[in-house]
C-alpha atoms as a PDB file:
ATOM      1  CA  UNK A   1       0.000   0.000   0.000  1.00  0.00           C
ATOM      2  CA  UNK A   2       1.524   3.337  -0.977  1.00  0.00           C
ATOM      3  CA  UNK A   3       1.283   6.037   1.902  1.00  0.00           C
ATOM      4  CA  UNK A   4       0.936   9.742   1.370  1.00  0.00           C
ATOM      5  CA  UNK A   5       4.365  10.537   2.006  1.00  0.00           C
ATOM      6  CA  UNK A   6       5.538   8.131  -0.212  1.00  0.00           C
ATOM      7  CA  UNK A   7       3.606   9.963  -2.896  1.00  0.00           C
ATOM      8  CA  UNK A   8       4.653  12.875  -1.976  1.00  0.00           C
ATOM      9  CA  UNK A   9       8.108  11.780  -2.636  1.00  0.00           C
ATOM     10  CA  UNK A  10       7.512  10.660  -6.065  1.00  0.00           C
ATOM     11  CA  UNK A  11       9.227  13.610  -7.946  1.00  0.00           C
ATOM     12  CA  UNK A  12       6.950  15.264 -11.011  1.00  0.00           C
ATOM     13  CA  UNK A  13       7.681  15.614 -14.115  1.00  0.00           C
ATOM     14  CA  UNK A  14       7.573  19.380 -15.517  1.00  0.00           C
ATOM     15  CA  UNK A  15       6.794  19.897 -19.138  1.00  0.00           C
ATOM     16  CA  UNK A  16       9.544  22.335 -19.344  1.00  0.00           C
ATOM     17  CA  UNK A  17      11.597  19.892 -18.843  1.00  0.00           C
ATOM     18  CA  UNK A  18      11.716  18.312 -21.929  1.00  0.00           C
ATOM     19  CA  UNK A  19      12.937  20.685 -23.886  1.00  0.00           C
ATOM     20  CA  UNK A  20      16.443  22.933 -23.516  1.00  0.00           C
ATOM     21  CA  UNK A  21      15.877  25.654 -21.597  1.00  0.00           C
ATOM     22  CA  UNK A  22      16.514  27.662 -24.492  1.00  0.00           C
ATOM     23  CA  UNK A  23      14.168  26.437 -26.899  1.00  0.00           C
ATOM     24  CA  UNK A  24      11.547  26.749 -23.874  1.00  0.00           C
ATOM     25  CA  UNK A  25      12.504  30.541 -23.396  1.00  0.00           C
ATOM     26  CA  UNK A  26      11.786  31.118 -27.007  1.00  0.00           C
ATOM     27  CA  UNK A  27       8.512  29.419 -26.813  1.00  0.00           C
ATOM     28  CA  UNK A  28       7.541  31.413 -24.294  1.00  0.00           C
ATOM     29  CA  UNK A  29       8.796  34.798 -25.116  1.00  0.00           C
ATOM     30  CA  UNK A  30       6.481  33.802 -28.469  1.00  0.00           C
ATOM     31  CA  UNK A  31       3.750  32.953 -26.503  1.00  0.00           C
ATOM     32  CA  UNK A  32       3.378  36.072 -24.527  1.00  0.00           C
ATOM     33  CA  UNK A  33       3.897  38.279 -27.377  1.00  0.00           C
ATOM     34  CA  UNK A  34       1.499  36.324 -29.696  1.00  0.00           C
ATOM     35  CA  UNK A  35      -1.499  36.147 -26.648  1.00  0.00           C
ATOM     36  CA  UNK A  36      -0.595  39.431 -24.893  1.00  0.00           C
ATOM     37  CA  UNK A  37       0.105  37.779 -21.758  1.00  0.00           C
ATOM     38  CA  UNK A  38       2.739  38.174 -19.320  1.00  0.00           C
ATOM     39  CA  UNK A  39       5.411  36.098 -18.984  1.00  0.00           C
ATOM     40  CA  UNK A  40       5.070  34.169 -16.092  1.00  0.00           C
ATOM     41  CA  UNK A  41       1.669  33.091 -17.341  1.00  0.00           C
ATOM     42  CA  UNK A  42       3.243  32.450 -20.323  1.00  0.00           C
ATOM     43  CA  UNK A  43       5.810  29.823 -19.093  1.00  0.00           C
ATOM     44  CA  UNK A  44       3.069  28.500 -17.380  1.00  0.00           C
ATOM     45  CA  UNK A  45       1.115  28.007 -20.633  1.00  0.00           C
ATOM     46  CA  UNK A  46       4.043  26.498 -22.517  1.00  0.00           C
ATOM     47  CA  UNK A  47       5.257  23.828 -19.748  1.00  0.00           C
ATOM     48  CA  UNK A  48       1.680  22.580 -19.842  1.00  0.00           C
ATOM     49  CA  UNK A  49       1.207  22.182 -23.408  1.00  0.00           C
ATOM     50  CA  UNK A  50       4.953  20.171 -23.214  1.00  0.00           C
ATOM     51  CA  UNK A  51       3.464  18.221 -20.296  1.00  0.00           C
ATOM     52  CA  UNK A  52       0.346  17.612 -22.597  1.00  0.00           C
ATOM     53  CA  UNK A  53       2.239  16.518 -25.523  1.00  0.00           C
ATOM     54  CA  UNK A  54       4.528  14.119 -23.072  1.00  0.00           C
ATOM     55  CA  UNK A  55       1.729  12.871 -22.254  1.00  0.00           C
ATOM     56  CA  UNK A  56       0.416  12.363 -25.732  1.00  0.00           C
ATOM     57  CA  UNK A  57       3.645  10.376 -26.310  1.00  0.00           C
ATOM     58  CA  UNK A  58       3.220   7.710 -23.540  1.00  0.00           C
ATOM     59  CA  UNK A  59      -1.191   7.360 -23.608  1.00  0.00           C
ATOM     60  CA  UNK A  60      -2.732   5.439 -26.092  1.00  0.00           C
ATOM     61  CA  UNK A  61      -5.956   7.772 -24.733  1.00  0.00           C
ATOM     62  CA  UNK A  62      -7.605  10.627 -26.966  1.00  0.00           C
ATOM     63  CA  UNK A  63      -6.208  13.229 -25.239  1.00  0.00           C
ATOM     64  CA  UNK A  64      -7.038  17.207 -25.812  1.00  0.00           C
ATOM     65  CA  UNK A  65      -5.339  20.406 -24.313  1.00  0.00           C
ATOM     66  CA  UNK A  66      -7.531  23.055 -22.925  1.00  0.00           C
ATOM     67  CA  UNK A  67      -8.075  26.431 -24.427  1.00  0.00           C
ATOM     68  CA  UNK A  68      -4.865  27.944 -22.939  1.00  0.00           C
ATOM     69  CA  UNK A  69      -2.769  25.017 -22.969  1.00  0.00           C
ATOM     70  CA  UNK A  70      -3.516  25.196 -26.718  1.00  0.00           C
ATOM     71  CA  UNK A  71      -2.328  28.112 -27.367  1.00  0.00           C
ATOM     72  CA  UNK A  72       1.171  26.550 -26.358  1.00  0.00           C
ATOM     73  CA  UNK A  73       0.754  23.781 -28.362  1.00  0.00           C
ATOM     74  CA  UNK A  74       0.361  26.140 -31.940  1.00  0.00           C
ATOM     75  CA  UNK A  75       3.207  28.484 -30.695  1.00  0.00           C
ATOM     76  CA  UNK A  76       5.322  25.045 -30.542  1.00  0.00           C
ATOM     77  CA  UNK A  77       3.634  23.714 -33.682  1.00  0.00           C
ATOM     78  CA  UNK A  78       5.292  27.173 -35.654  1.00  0.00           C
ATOM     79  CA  UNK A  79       8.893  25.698 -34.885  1.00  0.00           C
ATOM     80  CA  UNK A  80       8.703  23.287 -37.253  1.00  0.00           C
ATOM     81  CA  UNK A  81      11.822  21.985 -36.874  1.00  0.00           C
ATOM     82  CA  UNK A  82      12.106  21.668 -33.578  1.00  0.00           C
ATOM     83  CA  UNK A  83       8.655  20.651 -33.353  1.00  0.00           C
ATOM     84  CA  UNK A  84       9.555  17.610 -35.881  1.00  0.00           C
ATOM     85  CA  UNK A  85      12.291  16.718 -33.571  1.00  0.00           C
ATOM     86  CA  UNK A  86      10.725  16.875 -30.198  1.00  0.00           C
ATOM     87  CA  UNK A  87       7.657  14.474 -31.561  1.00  0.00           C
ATOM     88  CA  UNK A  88      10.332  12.301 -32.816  1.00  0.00           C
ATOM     89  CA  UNK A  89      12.423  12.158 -29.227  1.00  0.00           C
ATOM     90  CA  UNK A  90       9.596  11.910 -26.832  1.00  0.00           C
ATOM     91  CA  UNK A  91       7.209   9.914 -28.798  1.00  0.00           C
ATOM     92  CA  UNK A  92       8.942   8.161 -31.878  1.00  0.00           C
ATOM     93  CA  UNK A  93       6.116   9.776 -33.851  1.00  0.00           C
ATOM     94  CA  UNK A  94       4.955  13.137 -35.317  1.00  0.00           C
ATOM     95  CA  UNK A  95       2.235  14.250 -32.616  1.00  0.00           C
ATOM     96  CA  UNK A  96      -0.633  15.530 -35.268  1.00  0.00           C
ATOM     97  CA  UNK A  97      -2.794  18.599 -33.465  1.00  0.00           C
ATOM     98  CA  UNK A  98      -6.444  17.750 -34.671  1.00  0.00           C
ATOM     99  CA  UNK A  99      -9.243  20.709 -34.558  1.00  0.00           C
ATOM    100  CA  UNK A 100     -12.531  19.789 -34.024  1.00  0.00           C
ATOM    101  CA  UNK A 101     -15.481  21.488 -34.899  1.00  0.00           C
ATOM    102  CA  UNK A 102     -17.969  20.826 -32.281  1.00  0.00           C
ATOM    103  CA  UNK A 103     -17.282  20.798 -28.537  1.00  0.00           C
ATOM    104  CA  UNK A 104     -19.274  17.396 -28.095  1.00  0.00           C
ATOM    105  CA  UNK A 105     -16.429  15.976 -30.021  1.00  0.00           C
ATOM    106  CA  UNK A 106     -13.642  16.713 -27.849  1.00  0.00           C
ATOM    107  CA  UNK A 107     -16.416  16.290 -24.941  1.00  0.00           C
ATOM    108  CA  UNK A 108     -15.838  19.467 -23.016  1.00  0.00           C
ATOM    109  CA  UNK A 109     -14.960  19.344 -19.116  1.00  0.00           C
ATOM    110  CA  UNK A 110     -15.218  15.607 -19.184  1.00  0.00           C
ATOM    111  CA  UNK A 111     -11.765  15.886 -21.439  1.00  0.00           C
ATOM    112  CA  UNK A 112     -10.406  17.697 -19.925  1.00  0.00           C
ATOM    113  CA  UNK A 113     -10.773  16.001 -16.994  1.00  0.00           C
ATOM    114  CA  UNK A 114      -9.868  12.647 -18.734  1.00  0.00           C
ATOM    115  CA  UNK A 115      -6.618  14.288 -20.011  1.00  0.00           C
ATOM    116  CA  UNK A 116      -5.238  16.144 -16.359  1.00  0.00           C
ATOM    117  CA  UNK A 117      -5.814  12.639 -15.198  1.00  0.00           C
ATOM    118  CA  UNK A 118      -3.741  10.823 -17.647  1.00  0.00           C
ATOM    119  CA  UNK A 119      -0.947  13.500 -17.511  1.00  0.00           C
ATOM    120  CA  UNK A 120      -1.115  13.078 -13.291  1.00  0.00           C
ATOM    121  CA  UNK A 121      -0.915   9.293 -14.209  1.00  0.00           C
ATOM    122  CA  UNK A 122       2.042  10.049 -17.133  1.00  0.00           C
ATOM    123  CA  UNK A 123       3.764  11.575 -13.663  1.00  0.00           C
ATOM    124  CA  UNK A 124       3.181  14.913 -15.219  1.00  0.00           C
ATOM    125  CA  UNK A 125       2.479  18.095 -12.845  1.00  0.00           C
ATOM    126  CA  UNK A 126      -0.885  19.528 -14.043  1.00  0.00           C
ATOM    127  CA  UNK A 127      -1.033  23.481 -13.441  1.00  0.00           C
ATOM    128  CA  UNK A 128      -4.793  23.296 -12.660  1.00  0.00           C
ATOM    129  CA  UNK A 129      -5.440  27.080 -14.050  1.00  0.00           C
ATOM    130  CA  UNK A 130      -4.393  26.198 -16.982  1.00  0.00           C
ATOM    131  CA  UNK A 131      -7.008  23.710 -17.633  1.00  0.00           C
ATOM    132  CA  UNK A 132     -10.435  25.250 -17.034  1.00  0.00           C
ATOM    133  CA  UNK A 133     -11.562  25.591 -21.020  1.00  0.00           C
ATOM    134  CA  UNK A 134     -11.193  22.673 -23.300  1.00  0.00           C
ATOM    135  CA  UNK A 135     -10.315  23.164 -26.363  1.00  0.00           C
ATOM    136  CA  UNK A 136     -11.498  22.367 -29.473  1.00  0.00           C
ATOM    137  CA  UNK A 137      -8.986  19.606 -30.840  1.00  0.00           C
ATOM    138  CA  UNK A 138      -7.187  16.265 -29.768  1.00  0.00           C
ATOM    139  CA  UNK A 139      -3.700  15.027 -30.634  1.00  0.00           C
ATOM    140  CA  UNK A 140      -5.446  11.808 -32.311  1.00  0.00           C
ATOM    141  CA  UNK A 141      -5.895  11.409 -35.636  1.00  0.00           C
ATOM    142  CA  UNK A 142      -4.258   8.449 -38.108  1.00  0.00           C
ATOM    143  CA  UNK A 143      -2.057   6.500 -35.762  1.00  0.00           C
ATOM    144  CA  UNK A 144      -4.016   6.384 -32.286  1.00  0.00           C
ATOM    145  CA  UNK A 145      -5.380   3.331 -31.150  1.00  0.00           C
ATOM    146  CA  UNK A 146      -8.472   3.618 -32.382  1.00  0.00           C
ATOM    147  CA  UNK A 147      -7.995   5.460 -35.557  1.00  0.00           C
ATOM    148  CA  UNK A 148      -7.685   3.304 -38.877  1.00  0.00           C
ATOM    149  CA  UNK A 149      -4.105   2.329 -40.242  1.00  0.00           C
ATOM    150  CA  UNK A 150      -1.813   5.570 -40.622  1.00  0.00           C
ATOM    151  CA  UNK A 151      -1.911   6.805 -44.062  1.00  0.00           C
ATOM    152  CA  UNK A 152       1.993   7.783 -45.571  1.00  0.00           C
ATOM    153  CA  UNK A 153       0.229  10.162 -48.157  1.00  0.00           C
ATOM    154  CA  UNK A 154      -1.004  12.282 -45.155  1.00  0.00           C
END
């Protein structure tokens, strides 16, 4: 039986820190200036859409980023390159950011919920703020577990 204290000691994962810190500084500087947002919030933004998408590489879930968290995710999604590479590190796979166009799809608070769950389970720290929208898109399309075969033309 695992205690409370034993939990406790169970170091988190920040999403920050899977990138150099340099990369992350850029991301976030971008972030700010792109959303008009300070930069604390913005740091805070960008370590949870990396904590999302570290999460993304581990789940075979449908996961989705909030609202804010999203915004991250497109700021990282600009630096192609680096983007390329990161998906490739962490996940062995090109992590494909899916709009929807309906919030049923994506299924609102409830996916939220289901994703903050699987990123606390991933042994991600969730920044609880930063999760109180969902957003309107999901990291799974072509290659999740219940998606048909990927398709190399796409």
């Amino acid at each position: 039986m695992t205690t409370a204290e034993q939990l406790e000691a169970i170091p988190a994962i920040t999403g920050r820190s899977l990138v150099d810190p340099k990369l992350f500084e850029r991301l976030s500087a971008r972030v700010a200036i792109e959303n008009g947002t300070d930069r604390a919030t913005a740091e805070r933004i960008m370590d949870q859409a990396l904590a999302f998408l570290g999460t993304c590489a581990v789940s075979t879930a449908t996961l989705a980023p909030s609202e804010t968290v999203d915004l991250g995710w497109h700021t990282f999604l600009f630096h192609t390159r680096e983007y390329a590479e990161f998906c490739d590190r962490i996940a062995g796979r090109f992590i494909h950011h899916v709009p929807t166009d309906d919030e049923s799809e994506s299924e609102g608070a409830a996916s939220v919920w289901h994703t903050t769950a699987t990123m606390v389970a991933a042994g991600y720290v969730v920044d609880a703020p930063m999760w109180e929208r969902s957003g309107n898109c999901s990291q799974c399309h072509n290659g999740c577990h219940n998606d048909p075969p990927p398709d190399p033309k796409k």
